[in-house]
PDB file of N, CA and C in Angstrom:
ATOM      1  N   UNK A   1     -72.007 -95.140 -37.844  1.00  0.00           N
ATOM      2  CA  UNK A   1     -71.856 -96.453 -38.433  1.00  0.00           C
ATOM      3  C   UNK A   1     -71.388 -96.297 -39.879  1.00  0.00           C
ATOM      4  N   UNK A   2     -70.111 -96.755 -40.059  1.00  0.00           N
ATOM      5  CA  UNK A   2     -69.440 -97.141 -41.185  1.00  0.00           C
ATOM      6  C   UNK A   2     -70.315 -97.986 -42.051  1.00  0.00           C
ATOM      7  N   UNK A   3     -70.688 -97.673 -43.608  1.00  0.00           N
ATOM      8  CA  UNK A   3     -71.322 -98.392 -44.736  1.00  0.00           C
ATOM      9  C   UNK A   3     -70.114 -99.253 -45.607  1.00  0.00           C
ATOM     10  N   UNK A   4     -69.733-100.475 -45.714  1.00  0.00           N
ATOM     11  CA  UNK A   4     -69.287-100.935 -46.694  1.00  0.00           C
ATOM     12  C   UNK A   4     -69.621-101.284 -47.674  1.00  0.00           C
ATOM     13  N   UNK A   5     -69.195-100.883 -49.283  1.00  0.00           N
ATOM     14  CA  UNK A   5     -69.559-101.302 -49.977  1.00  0.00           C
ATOM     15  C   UNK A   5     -69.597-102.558 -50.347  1.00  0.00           C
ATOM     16  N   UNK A   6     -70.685-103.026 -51.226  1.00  0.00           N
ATOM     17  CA  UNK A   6     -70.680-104.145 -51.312  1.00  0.00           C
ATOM     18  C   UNK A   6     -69.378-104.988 -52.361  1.00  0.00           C
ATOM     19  N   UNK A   7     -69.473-104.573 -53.221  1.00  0.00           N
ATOM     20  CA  UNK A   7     -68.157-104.833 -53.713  1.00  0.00           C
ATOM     21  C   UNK A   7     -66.933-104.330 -53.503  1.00  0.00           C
ATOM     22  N   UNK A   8     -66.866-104.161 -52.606  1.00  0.00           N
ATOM     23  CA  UNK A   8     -65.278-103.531 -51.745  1.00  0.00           C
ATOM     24  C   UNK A   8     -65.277-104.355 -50.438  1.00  0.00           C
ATOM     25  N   UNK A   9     -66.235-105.280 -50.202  1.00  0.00           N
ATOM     26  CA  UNK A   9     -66.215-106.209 -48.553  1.00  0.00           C
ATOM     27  C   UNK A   9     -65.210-106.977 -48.424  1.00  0.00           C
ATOM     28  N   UNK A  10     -64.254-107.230 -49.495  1.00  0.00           N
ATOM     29  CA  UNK A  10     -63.548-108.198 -49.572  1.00  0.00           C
ATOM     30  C   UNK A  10     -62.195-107.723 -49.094  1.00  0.00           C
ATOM     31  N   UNK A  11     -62.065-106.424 -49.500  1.00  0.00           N
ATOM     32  CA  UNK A  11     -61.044-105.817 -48.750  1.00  0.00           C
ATOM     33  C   UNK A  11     -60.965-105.337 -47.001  1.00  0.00           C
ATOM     34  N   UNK A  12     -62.151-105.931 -46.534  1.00  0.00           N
ATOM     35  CA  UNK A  12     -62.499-105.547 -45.190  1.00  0.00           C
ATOM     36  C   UNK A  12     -62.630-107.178 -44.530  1.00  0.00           C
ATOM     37  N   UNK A  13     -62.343-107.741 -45.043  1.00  0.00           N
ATOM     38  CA  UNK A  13     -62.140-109.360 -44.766  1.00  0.00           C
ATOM     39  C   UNK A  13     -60.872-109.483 -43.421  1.00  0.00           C
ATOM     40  N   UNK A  14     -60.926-110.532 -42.382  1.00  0.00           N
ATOM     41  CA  UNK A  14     -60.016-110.512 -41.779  1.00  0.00           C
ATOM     42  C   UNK A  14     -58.678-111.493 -42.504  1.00  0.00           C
ATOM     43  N   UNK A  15     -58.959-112.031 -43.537  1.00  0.00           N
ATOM     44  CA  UNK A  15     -57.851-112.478 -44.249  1.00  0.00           C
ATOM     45  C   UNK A  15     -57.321-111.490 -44.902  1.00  0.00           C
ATOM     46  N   UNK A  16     -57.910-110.573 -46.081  1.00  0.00           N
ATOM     47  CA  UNK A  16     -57.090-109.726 -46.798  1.00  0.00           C
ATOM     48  C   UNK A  16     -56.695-108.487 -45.439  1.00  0.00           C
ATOM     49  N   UNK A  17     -57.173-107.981 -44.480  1.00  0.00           N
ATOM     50  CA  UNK A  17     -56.669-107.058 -43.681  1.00  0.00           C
ATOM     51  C   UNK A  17     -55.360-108.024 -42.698  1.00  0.00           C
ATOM     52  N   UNK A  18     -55.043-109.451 -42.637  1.00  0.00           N
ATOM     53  CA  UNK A  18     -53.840-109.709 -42.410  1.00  0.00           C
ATOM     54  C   UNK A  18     -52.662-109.870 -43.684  1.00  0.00           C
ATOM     55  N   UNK A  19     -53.324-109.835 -44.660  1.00  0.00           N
ATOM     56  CA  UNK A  19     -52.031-109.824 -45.496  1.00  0.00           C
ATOM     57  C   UNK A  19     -51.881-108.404 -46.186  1.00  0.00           C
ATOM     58  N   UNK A  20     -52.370-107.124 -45.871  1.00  0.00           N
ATOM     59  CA  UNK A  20     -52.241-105.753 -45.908  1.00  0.00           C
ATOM     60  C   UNK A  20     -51.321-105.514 -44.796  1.00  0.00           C
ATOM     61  N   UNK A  21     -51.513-106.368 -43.387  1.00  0.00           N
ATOM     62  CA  UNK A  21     -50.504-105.669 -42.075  1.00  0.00           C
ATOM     63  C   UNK A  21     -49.083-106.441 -42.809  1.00  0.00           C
ATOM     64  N   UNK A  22     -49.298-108.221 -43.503  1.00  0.00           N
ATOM     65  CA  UNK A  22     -47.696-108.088 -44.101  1.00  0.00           C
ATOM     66  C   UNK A  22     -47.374-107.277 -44.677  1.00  0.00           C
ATOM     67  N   UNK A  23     -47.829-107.344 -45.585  1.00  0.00           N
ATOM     68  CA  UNK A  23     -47.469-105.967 -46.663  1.00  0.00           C
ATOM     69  C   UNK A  23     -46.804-104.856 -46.461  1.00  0.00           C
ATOM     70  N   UNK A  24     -47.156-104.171 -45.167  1.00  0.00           N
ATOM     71  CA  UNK A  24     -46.795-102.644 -44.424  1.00  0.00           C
ATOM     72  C   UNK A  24     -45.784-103.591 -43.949  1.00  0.00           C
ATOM     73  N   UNK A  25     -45.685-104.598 -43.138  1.00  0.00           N
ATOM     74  CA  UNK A  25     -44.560-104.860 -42.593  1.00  0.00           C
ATOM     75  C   UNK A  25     -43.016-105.099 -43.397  1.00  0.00           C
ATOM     76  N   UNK A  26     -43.339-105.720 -44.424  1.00  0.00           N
ATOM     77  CA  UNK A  26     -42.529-105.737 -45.390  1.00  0.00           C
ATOM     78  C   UNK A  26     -42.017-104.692 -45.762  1.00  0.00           C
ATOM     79  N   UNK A  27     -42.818-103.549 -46.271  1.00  0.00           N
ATOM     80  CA  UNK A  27     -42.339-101.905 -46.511  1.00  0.00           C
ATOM     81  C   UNK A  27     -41.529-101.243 -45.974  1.00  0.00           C
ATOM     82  N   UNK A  28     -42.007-101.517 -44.114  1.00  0.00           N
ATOM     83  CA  UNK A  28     -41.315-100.982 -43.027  1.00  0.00           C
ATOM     84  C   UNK A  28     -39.916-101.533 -43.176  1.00  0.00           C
ATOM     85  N   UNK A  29     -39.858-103.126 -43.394  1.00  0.00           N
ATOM     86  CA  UNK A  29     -38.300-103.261 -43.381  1.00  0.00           C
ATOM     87  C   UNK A  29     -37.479-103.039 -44.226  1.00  0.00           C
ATOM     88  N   UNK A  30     -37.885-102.805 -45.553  1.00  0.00           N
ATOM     89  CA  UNK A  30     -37.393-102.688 -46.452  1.00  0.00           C
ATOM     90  C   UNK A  30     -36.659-103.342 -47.439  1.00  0.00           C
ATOM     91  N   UNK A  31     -37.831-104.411 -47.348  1.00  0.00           N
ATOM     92  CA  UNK A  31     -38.007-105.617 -48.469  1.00  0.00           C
ATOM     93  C   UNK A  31     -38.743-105.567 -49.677  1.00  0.00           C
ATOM     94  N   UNK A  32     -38.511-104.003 -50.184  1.00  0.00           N
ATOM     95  CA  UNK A  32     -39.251-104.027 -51.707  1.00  0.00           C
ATOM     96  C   UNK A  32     -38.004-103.035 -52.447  1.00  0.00           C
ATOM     97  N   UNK A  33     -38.818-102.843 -53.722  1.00  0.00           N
ATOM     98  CA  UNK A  33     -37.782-102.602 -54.588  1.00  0.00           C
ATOM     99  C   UNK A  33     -38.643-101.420 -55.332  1.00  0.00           C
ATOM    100  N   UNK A  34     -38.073-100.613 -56.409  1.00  0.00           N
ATOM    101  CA  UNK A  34     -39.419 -99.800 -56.718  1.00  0.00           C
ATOM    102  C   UNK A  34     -38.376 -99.234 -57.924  1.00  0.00           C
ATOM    103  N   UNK A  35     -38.894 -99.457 -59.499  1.00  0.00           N
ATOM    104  CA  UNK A  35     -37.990 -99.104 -60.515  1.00  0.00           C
ATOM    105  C   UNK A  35     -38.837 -97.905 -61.435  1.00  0.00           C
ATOM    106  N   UNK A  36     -37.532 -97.045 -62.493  1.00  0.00           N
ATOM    107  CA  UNK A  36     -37.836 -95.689 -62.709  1.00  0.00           C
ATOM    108  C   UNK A  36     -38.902 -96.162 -63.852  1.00  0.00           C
ATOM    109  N   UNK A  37     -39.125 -97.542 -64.464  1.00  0.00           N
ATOM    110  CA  UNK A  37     -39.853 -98.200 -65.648  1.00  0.00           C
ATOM    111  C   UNK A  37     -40.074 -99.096 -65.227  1.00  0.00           C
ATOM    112  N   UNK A  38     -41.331 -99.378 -66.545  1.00  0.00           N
ATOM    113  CA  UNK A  38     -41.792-100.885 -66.874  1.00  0.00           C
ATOM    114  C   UNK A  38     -40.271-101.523 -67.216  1.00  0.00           C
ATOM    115  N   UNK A  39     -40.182-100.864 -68.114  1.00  0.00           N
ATOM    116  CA  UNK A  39     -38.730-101.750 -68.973  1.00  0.00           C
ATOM    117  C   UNK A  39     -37.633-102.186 -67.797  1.00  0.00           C
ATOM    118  N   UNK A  40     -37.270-101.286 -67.083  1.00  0.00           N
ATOM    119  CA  UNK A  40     -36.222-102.238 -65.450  1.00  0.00           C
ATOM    120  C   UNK A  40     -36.762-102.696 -64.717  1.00  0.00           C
ATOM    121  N   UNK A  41     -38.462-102.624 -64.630  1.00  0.00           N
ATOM    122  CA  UNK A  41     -38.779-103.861 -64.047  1.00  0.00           C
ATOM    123  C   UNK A  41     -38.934-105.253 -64.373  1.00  0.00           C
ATOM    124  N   UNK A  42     -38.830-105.282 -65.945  1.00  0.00           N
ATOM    125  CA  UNK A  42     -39.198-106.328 -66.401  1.00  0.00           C
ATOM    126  C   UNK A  42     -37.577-107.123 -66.753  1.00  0.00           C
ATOM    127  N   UNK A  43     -36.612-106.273 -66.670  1.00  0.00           N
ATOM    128  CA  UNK A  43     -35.231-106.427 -66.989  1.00  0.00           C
ATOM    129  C   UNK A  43     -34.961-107.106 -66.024  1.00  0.00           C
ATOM    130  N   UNK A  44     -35.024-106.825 -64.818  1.00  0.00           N
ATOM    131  CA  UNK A  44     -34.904-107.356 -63.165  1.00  0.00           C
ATOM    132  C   UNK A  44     -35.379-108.576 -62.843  1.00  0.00           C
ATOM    133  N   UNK A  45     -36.871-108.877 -63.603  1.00  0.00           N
ATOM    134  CA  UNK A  45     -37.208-110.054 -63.792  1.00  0.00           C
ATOM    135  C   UNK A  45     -36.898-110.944 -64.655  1.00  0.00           C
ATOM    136  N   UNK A  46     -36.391-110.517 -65.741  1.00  0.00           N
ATOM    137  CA  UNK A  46     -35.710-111.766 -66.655  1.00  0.00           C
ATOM    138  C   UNK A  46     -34.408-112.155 -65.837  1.00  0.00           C
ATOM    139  N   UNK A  47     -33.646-111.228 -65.452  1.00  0.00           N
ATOM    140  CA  UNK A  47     -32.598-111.035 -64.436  1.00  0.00           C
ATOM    141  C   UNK A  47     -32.446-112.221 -63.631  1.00  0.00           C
ATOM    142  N   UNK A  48     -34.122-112.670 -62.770  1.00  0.00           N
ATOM    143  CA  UNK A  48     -33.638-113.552 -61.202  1.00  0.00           C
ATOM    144  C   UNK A  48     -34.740-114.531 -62.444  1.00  0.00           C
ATOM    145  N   UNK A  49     -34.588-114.803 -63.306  1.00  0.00           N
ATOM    146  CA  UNK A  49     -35.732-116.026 -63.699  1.00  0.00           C
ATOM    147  C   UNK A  49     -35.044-117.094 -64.224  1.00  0.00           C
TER     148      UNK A  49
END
């Protein structure tokens, strides 16, 4: 028998464990982006704002 912590239950929630399977799903398709800095990430965002 698995112990969860108590302040970590929230991540064992069946809401946050369906928006972790989006998440991976998103990854899988390759709908993210991933920059060499803070500074081009934040460039990217002034960018689409």
């Amino acid at each position: 028998m698995d112990v969860i912590q108590e302040d970590l239950a929230w991540f064992y929630s069946d809401e946050w464990q369906t928006m972790e399977d989006e998440a991976d799903e998103e990854y899988r398709a390759g709908r993210m982006k991933s920059y060499d800095s803070v500074d081009d990430l934040l460039a990217s965002l002034q960018r689409t704002s």
